[in-house]
Each structure stands twice: as C-alpha cells, then as structure tokens.
C-alpha atoms as a PDB file:
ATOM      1  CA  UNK A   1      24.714 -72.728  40.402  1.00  0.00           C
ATOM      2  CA  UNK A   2      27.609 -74.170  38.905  1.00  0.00           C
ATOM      3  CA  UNK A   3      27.563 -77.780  37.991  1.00  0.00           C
ATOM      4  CA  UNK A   4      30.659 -79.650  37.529  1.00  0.00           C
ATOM      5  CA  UNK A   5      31.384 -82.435  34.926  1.00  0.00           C
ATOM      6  CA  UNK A   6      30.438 -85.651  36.701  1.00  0.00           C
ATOM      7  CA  UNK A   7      28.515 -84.035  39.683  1.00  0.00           C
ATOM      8  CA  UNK A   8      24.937 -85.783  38.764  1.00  0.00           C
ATOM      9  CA  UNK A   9      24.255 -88.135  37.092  1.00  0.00           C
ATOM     10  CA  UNK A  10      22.757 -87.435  33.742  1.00  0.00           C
ATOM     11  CA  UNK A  11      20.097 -90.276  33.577  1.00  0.00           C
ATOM     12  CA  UNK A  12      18.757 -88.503  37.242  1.00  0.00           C
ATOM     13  CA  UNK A  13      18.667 -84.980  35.908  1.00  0.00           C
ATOM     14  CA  UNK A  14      17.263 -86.781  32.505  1.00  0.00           C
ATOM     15  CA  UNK A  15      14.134 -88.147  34.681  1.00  0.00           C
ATOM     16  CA  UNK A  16      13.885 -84.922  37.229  1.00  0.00           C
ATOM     17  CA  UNK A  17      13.558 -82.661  33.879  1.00  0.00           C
ATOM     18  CA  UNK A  18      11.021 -85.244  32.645  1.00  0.00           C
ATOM     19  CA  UNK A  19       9.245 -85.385  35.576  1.00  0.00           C
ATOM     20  CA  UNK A  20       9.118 -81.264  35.659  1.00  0.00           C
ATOM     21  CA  UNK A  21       7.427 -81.026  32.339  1.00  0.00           C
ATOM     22  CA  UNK A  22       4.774 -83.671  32.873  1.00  0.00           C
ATOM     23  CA  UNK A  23       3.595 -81.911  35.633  1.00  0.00           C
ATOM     24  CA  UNK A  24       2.416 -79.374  33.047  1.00  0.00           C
ATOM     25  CA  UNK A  25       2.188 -81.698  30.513  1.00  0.00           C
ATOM     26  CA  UNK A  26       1.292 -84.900  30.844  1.00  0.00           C
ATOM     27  CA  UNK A  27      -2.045 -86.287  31.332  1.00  0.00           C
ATOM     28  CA  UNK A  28      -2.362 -86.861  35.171  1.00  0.00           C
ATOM     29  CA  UNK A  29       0.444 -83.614  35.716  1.00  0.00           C
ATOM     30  CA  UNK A  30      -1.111 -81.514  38.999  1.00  0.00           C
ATOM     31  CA  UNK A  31      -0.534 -77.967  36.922  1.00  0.00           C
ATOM     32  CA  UNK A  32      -1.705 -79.129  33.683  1.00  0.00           C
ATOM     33  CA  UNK A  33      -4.813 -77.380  33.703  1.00  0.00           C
ATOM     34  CA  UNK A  34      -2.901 -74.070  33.637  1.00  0.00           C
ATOM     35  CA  UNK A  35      -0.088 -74.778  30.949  1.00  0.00           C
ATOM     36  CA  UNK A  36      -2.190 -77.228  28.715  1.00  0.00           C
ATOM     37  CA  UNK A  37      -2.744 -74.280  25.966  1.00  0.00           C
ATOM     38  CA  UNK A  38       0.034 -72.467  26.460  1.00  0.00           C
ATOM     39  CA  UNK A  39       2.287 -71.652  24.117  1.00  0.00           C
ATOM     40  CA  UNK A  40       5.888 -71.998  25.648  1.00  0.00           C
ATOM     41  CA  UNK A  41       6.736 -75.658  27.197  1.00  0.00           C
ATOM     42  CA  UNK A  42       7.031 -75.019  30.918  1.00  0.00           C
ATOM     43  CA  UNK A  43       8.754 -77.484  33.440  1.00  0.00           C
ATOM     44  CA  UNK A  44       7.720 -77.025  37.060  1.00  0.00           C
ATOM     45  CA  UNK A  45       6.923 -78.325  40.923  1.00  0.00           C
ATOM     46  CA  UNK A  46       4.263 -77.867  42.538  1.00  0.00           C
ATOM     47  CA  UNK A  47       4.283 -78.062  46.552  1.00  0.00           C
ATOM     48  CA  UNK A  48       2.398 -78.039  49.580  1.00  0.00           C
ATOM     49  CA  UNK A  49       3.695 -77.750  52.888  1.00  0.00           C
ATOM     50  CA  UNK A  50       1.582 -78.052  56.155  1.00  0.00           C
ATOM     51  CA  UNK A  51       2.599 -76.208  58.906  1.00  0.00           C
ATOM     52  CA  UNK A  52      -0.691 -77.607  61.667  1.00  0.00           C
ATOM     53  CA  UNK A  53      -3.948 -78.837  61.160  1.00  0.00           C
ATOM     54  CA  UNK A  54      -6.351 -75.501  62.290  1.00  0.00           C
ATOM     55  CA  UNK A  55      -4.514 -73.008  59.446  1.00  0.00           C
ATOM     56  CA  UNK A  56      -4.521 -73.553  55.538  1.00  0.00           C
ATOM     57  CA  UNK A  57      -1.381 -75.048  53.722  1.00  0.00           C
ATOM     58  CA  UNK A  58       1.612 -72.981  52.178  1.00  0.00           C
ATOM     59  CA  UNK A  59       1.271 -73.435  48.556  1.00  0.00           C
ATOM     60  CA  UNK A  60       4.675 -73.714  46.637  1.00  0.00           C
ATOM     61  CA  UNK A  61       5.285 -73.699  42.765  1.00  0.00           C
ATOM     62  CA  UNK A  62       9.209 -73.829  41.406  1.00  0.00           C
ATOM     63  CA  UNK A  63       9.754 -73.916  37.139  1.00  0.00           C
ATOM     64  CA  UNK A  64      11.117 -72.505  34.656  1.00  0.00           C
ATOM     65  CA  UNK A  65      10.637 -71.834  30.731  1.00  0.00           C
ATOM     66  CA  UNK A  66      11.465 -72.763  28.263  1.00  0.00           C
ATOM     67  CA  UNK A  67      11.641 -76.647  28.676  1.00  0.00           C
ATOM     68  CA  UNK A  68      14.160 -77.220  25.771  1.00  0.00           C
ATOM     69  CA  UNK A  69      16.212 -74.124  26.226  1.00  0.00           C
ATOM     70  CA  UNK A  70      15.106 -72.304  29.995  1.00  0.00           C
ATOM     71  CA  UNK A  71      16.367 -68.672  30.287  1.00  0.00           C
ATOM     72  CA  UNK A  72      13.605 -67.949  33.094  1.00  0.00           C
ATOM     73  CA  UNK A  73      12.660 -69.674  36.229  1.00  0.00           C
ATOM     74  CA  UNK A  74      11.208 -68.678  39.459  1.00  0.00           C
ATOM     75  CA  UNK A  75      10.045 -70.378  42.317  1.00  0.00           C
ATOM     76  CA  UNK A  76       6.994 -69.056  43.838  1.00  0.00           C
ATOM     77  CA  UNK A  77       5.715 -69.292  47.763  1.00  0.00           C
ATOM     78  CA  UNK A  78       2.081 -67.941  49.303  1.00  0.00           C
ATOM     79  CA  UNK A  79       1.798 -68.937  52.700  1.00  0.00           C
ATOM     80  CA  UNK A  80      -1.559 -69.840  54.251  1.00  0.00           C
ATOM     81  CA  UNK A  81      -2.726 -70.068  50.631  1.00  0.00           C
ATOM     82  CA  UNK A  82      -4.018 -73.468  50.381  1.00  0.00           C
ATOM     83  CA  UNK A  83      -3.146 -75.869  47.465  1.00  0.00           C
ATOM     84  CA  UNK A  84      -2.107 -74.486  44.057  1.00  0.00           C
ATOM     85  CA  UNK A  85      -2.680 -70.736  44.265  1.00  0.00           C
ATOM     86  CA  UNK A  86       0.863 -70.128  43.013  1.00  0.00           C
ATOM     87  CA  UNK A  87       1.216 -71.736  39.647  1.00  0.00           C
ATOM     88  CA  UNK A  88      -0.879 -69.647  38.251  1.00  0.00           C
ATOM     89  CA  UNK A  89       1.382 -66.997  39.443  1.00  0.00           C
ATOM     90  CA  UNK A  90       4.142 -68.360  37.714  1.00  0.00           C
ATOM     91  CA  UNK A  91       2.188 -68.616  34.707  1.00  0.00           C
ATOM     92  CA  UNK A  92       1.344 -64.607  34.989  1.00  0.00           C
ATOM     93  CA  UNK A  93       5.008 -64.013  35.571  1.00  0.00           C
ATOM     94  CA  UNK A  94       5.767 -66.116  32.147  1.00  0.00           C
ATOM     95  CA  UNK A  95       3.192 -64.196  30.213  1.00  0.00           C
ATOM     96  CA  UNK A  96       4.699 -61.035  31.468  1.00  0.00           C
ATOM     97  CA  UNK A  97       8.428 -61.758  30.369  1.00  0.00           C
ATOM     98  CA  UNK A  98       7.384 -63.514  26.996  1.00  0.00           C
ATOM     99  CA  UNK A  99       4.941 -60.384  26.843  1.00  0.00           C
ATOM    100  CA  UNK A 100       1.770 -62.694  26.002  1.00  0.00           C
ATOM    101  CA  UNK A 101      -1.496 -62.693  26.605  1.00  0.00           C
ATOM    102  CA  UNK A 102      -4.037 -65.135  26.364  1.00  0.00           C
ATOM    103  CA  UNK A 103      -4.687 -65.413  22.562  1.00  0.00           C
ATOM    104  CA  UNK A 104      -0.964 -65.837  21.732  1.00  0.00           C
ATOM    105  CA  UNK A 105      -0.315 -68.915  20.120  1.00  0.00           C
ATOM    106  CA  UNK A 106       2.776 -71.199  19.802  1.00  0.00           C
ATOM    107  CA  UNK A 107       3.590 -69.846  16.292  1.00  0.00           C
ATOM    108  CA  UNK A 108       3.596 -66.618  17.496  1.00  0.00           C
ATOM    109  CA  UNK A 109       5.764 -67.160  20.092  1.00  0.00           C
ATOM    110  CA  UNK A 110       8.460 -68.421  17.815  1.00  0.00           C
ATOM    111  CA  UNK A 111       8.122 -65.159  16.170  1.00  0.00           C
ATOM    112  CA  UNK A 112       8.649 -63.629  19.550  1.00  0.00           C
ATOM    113  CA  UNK A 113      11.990 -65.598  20.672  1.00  0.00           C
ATOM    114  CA  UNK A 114      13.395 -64.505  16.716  1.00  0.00           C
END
C-alpha cells in the first residue's frame, strides 16, 4: 500500500497507531494478557464478527511488530472460533519469525535484530 504525501492525516494515523499498541499494552488493552511480557512491542486489533445468534463468533486479530519500526504484520481470521482465539496465533507467528521462545527477554531480542 502506497501512501501518498497528504493522503491521511498524520494526527489520525498518530492516534490509530496509539490505539494499536494499547491494545497490547495498555492497562484495559483486550490482548494484553498475551503481549504483556513479551519482548518485542506489538501493535494490533482484535475483532469479533457475528454472523447469527445459534453458531459461535468469527474471531479476528490484525498487527504487526515491531511498534517503532514494523517489518511484520499479519492479520489473522478463525471462523466459528469464538472471541480471541487468534491473537495468540499472531503471537506464535511473531515468536516464529523473531525465532523466540518463551524465556527470551527484551535484551535478547536486541541482540537478535543486530
């Protein structure tokens, strides 16, 4: 996606990034239970979309990593999957590609990205 000079306006893509990383980060953020120990700073969505009232929800999760600098983001979909069974999907897929596992800790990270 190619954004042109002028196309948004910065203050609105200021408060959407904002608004992505509390969701992971921040103290009332609906994924923070999954990123609050980990060691990259994730921005993300998470989604639920109804389809009727007799079968479970589609559960939706869209981010990307890392928050100051992303080079990964994904958006992830499970349908009939009831609320939040995909970000910690997209947390799997970011401790694949950063090749972590659940010890790894921030300062070893930065040794990772060198």
């Amino acid at each position: 996606l190619l954004i042109q000079e002028n196309t948004f306006n910065l203050d609105n893509i200021k408060a959407v990034k904002e608004g992505m990383y509390a969701v992971n980060h921040g103290s009332q953020g609906t994924a923070r239970r999954f990123f609050q120990d980990f060691p990259i700073k994730v921005a993300g969505k998470t989604g639920t979309a109804q389809e009727s009232m007799v079968r479970p929800d589609h559960s939706l999760y869209a981010g990307y990593a890392p928050y100051d600098s992303p080079e990964v983001s994904a958006v992830v979909v499970i349908p009939f999957s009831g609320t939040n069974s995909t970000t910690p999907v997209f947390k799997e897929i970011l401790t694949y590609y950063y090749k972590l596992n659940e010890d790894t800790t921030s300062e070893q990270y930065e040794n990772i990205l060198q």
